[in-house]
C-alpha atoms as a PDB file:
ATOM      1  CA  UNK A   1      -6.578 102.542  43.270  1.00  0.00           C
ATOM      2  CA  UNK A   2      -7.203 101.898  39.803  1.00  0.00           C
ATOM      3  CA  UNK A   3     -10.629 102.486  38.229  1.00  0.00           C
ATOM      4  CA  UNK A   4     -11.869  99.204  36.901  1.00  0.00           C
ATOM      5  CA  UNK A   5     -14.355 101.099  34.550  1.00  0.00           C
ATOM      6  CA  UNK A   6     -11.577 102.438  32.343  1.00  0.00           C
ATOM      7  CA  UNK A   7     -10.381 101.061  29.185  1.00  0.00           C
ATOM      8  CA  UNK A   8      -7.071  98.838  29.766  1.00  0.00           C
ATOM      9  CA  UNK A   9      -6.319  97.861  26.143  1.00  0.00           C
ATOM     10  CA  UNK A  10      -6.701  98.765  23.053  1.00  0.00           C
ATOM     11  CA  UNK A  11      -5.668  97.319  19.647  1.00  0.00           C
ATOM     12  CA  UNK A  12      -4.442  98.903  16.042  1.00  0.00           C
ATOM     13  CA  UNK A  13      -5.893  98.532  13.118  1.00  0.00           C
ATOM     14  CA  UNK A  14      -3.514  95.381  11.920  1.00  0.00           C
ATOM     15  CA  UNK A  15      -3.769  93.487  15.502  1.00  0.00           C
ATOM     16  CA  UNK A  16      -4.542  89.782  14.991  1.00  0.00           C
ATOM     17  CA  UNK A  17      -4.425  90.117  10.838  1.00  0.00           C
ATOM     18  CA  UNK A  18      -2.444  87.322  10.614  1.00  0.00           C
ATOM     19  CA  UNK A  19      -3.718  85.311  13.311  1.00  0.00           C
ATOM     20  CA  UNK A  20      -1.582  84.929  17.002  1.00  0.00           C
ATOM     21  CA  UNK A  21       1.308  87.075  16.678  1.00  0.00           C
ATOM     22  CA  UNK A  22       4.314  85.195  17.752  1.00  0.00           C
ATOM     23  CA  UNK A  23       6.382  87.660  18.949  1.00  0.00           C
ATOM     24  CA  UNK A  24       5.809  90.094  21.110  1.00  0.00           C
ATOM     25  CA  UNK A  25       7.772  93.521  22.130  1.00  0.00           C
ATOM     26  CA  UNK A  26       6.857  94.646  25.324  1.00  0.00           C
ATOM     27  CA  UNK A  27       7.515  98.523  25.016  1.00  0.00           C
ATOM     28  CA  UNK A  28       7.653 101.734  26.633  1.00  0.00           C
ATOM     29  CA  UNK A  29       9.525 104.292  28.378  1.00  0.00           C
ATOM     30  CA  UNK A  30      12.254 103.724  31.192  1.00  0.00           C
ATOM     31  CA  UNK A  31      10.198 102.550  34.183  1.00  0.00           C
ATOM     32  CA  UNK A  32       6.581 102.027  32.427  1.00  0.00           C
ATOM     33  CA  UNK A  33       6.812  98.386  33.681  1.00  0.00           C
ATOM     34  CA  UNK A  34       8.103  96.315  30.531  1.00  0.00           C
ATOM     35  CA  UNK A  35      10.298  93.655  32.363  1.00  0.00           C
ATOM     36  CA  UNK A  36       7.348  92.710  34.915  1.00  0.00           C
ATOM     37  CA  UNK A  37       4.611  92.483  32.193  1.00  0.00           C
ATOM     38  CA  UNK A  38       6.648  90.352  30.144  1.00  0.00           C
ATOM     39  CA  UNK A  39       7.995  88.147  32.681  1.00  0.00           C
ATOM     40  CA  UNK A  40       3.952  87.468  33.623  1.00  0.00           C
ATOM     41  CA  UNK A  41       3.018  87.326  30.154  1.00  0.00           C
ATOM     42  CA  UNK A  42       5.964  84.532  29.246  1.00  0.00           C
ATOM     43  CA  UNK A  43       4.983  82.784  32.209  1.00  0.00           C
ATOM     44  CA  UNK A  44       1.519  82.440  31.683  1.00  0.00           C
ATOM     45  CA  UNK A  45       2.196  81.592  27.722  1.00  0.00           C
ATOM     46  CA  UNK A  46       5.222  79.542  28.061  1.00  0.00           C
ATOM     47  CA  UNK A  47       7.225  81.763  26.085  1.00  0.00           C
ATOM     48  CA  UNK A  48      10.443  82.572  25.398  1.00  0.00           C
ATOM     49  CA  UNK A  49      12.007  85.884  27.445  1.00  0.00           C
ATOM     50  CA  UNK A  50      15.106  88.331  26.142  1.00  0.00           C
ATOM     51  CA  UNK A  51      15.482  90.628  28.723  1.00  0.00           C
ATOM     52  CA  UNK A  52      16.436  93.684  25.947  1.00  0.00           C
ATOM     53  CA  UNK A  53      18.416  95.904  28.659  1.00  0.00           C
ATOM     54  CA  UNK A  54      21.041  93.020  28.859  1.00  0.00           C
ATOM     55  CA  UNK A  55      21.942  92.982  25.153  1.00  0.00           C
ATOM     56  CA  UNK A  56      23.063  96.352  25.082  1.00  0.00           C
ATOM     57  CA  UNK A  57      26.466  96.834  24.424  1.00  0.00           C
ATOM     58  CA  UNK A  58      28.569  98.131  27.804  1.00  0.00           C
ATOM     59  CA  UNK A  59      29.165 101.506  25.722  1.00  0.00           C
ATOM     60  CA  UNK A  60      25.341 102.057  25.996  1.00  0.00           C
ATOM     61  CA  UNK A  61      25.311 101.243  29.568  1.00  0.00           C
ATOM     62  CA  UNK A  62      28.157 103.577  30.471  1.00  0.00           C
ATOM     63  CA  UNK A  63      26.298 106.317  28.421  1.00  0.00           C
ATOM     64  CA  UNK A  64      22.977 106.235  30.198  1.00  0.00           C
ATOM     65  CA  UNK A  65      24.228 105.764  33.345  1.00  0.00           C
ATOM     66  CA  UNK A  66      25.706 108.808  32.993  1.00  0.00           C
ATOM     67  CA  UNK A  67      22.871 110.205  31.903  1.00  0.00           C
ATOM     68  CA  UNK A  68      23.550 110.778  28.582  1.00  0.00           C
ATOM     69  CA  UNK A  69      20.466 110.000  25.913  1.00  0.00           C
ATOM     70  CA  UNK A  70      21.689 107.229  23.255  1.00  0.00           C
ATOM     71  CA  UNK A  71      21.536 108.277  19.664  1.00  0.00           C
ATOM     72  CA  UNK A  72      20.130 106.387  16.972  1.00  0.00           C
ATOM     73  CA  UNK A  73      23.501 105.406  16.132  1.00  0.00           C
ATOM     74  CA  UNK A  74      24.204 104.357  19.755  1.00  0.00           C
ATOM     75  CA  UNK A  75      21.153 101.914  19.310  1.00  0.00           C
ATOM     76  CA  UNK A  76      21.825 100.716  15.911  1.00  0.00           C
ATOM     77  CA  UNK A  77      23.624  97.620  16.816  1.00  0.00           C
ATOM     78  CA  UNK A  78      21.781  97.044  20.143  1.00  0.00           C
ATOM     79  CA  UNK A  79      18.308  97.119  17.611  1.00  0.00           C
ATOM     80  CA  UNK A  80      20.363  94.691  15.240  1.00  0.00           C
ATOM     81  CA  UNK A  81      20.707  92.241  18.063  1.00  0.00           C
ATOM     82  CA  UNK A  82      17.464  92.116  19.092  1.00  0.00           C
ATOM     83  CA  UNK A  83      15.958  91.767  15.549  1.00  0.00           C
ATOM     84  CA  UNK A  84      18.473  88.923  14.890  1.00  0.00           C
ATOM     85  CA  UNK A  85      16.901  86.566  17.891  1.00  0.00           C
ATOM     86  CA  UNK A  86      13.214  87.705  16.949  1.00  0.00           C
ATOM     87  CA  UNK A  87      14.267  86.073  13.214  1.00  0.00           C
ATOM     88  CA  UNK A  88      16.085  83.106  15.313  1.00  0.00           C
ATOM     89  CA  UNK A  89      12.424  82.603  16.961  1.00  0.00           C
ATOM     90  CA  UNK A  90      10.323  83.394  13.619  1.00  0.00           C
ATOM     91  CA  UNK A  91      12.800  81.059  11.345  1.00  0.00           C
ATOM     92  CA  UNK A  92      12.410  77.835  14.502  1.00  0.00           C
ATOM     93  CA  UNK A  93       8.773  78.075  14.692  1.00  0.00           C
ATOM     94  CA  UNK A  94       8.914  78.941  17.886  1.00  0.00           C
ATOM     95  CA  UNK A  95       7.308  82.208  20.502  1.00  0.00           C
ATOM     96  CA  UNK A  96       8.831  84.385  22.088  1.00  0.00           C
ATOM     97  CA  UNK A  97       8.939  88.143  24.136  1.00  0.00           C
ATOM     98  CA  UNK A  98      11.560  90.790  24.104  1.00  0.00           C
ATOM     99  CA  UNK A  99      11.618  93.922  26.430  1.00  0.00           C
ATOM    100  CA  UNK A 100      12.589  97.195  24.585  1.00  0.00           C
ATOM    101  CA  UNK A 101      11.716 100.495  24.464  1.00  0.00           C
ATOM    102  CA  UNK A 102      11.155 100.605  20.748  1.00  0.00           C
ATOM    103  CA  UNK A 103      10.508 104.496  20.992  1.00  0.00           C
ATOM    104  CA  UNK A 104      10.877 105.200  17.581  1.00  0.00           C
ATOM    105  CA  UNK A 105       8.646 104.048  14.567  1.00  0.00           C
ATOM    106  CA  UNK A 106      12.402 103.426  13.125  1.00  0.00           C
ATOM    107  CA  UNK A 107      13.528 101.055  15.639  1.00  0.00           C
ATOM    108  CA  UNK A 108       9.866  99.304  16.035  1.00  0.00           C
ATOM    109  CA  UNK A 109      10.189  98.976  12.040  1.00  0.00           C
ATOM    110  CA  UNK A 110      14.166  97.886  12.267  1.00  0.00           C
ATOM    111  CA  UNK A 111      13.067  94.893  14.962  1.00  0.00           C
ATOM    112  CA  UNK A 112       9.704  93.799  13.762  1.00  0.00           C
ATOM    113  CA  UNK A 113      10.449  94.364  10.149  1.00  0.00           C
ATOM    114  CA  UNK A 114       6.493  95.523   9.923  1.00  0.00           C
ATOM    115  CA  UNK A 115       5.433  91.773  10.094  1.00  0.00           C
ATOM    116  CA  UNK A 116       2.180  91.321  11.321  1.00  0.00           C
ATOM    117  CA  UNK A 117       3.446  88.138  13.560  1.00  0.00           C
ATOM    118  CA  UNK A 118       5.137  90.340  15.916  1.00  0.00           C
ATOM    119  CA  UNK A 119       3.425  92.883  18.175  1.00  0.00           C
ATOM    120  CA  UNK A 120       4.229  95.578  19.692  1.00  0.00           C
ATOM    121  CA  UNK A 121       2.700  95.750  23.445  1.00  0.00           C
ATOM    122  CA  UNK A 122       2.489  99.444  24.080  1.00  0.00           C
ATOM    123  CA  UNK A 123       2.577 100.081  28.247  1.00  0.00           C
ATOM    124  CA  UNK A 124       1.147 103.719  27.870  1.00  0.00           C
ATOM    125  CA  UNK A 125       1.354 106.619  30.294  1.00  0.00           C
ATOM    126  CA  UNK A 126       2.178 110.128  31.079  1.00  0.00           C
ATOM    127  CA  UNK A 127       5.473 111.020  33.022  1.00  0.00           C
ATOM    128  CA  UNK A 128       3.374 111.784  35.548  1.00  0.00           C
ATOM    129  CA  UNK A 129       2.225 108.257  36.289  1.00  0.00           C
ATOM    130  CA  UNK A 130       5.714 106.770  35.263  1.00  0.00           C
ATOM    131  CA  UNK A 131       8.053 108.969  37.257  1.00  0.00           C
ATOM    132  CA  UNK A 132       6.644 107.689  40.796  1.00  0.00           C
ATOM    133  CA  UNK A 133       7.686 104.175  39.619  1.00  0.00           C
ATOM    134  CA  UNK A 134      10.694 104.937  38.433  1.00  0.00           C
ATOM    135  CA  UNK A 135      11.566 106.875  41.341  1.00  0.00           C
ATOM    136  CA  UNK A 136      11.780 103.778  43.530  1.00  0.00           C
ATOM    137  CA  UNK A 137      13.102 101.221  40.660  1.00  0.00           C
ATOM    138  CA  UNK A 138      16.511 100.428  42.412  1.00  0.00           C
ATOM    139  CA  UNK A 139      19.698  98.232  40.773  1.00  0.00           C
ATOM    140  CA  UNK A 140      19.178  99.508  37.489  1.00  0.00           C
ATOM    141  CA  UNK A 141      21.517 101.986  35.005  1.00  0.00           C
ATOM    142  CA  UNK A 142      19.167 104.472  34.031  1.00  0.00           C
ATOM    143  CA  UNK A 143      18.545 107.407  36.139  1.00  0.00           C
ATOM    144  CA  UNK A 144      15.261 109.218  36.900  1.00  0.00           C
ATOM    145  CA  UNK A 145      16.625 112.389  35.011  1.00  0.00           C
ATOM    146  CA  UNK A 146      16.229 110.381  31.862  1.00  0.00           C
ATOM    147  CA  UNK A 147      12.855 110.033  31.752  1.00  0.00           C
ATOM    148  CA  UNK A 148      12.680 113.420  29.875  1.00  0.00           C
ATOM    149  CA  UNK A 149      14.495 112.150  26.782  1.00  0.00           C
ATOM    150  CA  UNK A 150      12.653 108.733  27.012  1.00  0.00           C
ATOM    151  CA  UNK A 151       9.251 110.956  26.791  1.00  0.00           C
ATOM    152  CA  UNK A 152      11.197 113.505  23.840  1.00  0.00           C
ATOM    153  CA  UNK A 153      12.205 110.455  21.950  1.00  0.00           C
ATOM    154  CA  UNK A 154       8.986 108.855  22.048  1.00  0.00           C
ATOM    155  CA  UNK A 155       6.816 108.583  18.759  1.00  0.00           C
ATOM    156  CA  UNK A 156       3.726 106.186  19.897  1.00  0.00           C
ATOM    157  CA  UNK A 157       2.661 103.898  17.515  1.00  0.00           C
ATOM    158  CA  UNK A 158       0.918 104.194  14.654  1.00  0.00           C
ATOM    159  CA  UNK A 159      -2.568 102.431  15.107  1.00  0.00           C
ATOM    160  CA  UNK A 160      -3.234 102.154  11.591  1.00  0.00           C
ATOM    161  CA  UNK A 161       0.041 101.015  10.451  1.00  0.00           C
ATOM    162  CA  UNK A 162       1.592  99.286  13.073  1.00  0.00           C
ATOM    163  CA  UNK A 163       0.327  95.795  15.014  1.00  0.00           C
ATOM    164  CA  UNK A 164      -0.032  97.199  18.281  1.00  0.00           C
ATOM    165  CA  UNK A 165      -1.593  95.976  21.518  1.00  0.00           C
ATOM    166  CA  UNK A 166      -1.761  99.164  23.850  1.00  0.00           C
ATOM    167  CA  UNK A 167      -2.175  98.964  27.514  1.00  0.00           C
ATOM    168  CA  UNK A 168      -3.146 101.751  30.403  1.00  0.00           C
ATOM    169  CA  UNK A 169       0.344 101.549  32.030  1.00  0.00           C
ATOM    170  CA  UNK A 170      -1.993 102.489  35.472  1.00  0.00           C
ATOM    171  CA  UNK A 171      -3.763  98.941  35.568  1.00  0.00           C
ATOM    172  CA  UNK A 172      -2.247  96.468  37.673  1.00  0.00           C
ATOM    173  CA  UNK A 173       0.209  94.183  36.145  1.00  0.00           C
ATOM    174  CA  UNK A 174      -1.228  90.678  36.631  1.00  0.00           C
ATOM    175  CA  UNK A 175      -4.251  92.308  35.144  1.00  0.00           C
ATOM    176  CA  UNK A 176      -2.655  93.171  32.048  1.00  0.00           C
ATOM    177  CA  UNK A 177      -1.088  89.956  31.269  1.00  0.00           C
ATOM    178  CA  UNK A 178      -4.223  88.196  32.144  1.00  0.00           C
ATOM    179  CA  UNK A 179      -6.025  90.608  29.712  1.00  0.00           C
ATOM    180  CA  UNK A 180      -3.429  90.682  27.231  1.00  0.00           C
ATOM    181  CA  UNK A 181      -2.910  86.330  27.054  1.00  0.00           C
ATOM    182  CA  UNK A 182      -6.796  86.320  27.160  1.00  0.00           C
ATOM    183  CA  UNK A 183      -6.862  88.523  23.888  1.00  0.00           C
ATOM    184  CA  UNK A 184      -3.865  86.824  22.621  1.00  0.00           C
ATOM    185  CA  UNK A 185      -5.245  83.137  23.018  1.00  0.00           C
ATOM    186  CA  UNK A 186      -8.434  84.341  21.149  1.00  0.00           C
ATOM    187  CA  UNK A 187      -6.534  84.890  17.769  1.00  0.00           C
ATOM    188  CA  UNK A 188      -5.814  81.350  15.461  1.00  0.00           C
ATOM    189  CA  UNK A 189      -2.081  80.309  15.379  1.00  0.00           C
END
C-alpha cells in the first residue's frame, strides 16, 4: 500500500519557466511504468502519444532482446527519430508525449534540445521497487537481466539545469497523471 503522506512529485529548478511545457518525455528505466503514465496522461490532456520502444530500429530490438546493453551509438539514430517528431509537434503548434528512457543527460539534451517547452517526467525508483514490476511485464523485448545496465546507465536529471517533473515511481499510476495534469494545467500556455 502506498503511503499517501509521502511526497509524489517534485519539480527542477526550470519547471514551468516558460509557461505549459508542450512536450513531455515520460522517462525512466525498463519497467518503471513510462507507457501506462503516458497513455493516462495523453488521455486525460488530449495529447499526442509516440510510443518510443516502437521507433527503434529492429537492430536495437535484436540487441536487447538478447540481452545485450545498446551503446550510445546504438541509440544515436533511435534519439534522432524521436527528436525529429518532438520538432514536428513544436514547429505545428501542437502537444504531445513520447515514452523513452532518456537515461543519459546526452540523450535528454539530444531530444529536448534543453528547451524549456519540453519536460522531462522522471518515474523515479530503486531496482528494488522496479524489478517486481518488471518481473511480471510480459510481451515485451527487454529482459529482467537488463535492468542492471538500465540502473548503470542512468544519470538522473539535473534539477537545476534540466526541466524536470519527478515522480515516486511507488504511487499509483492514475494518481500520478492526475497529479501531474493538475500541475501541468496550472502553468499559462
Amino acid at each position: 500500500m502506498y503511503d499517501m503522506g509521502q511526497d509524489m512529485v517534485s519539480f527542477s529548478h526550470r519547471f514551468g519557466e516558460a509557461g505549459r511545457p508542450c512536450v513531455l518525455i515520460v522517462m525512466g528505466v525498463s519497467g518503471c511504468g513510462k507507457s501506462t503514465l503516458a497513455q493516462l496522461i495523453a488521455e486525460r490532456m488530449g495529447w499526442s502519444l509516440i510510443e518510443g520502444d516502437d521507433l527503434h530500429p529492429p537492430a536495437n530490438i535484436a540487441l536487447m532482446s538478447k540481452g545485450i546493453p545498446l551503446t550510445d551509438m546504438d541509440r544515436a539514430p533511435w534519439l534522432d527519430l524521436i527528436a525529429g517528431r518532438i520538432q514536428s509537434w513544436r514547429d505545428a503548434g501542437q502537444c504531445g508525449i513520447v515514452t523513452c528512457s532518456s537515461l543519459k543527460r546526452s540523450y535528454r539534451r539530444q531530444i529536448g534540445g534543453d528547451s524549456a517547452d519540453v519536460c522531462f517526467v522522471y518515474l523515479k525508483g530503486s531496482r528494488e521497487d522496479i524489478m517486481p514490476r518488471l518481473s511480471q511485464r510480459t510481451g515485451h523485448f527487454m529482459p529482467v537481466a537488463m535492468l542492471d545496465s538500465q540502473f548503470a546507465t542512468l544519470e538522473e536529471p539535473d534539477m537545476h539545469e534540466e526541466v524536470v517533473m519527478v515522480l515516486d515511481v511507488n504511487a499509483p499510476q492514475a494518481q500520478l497523471a492526475e497529479l501531474a495534469c493538475a500541475h501541468l494545467a496550472q502553468l499559462s500556455l
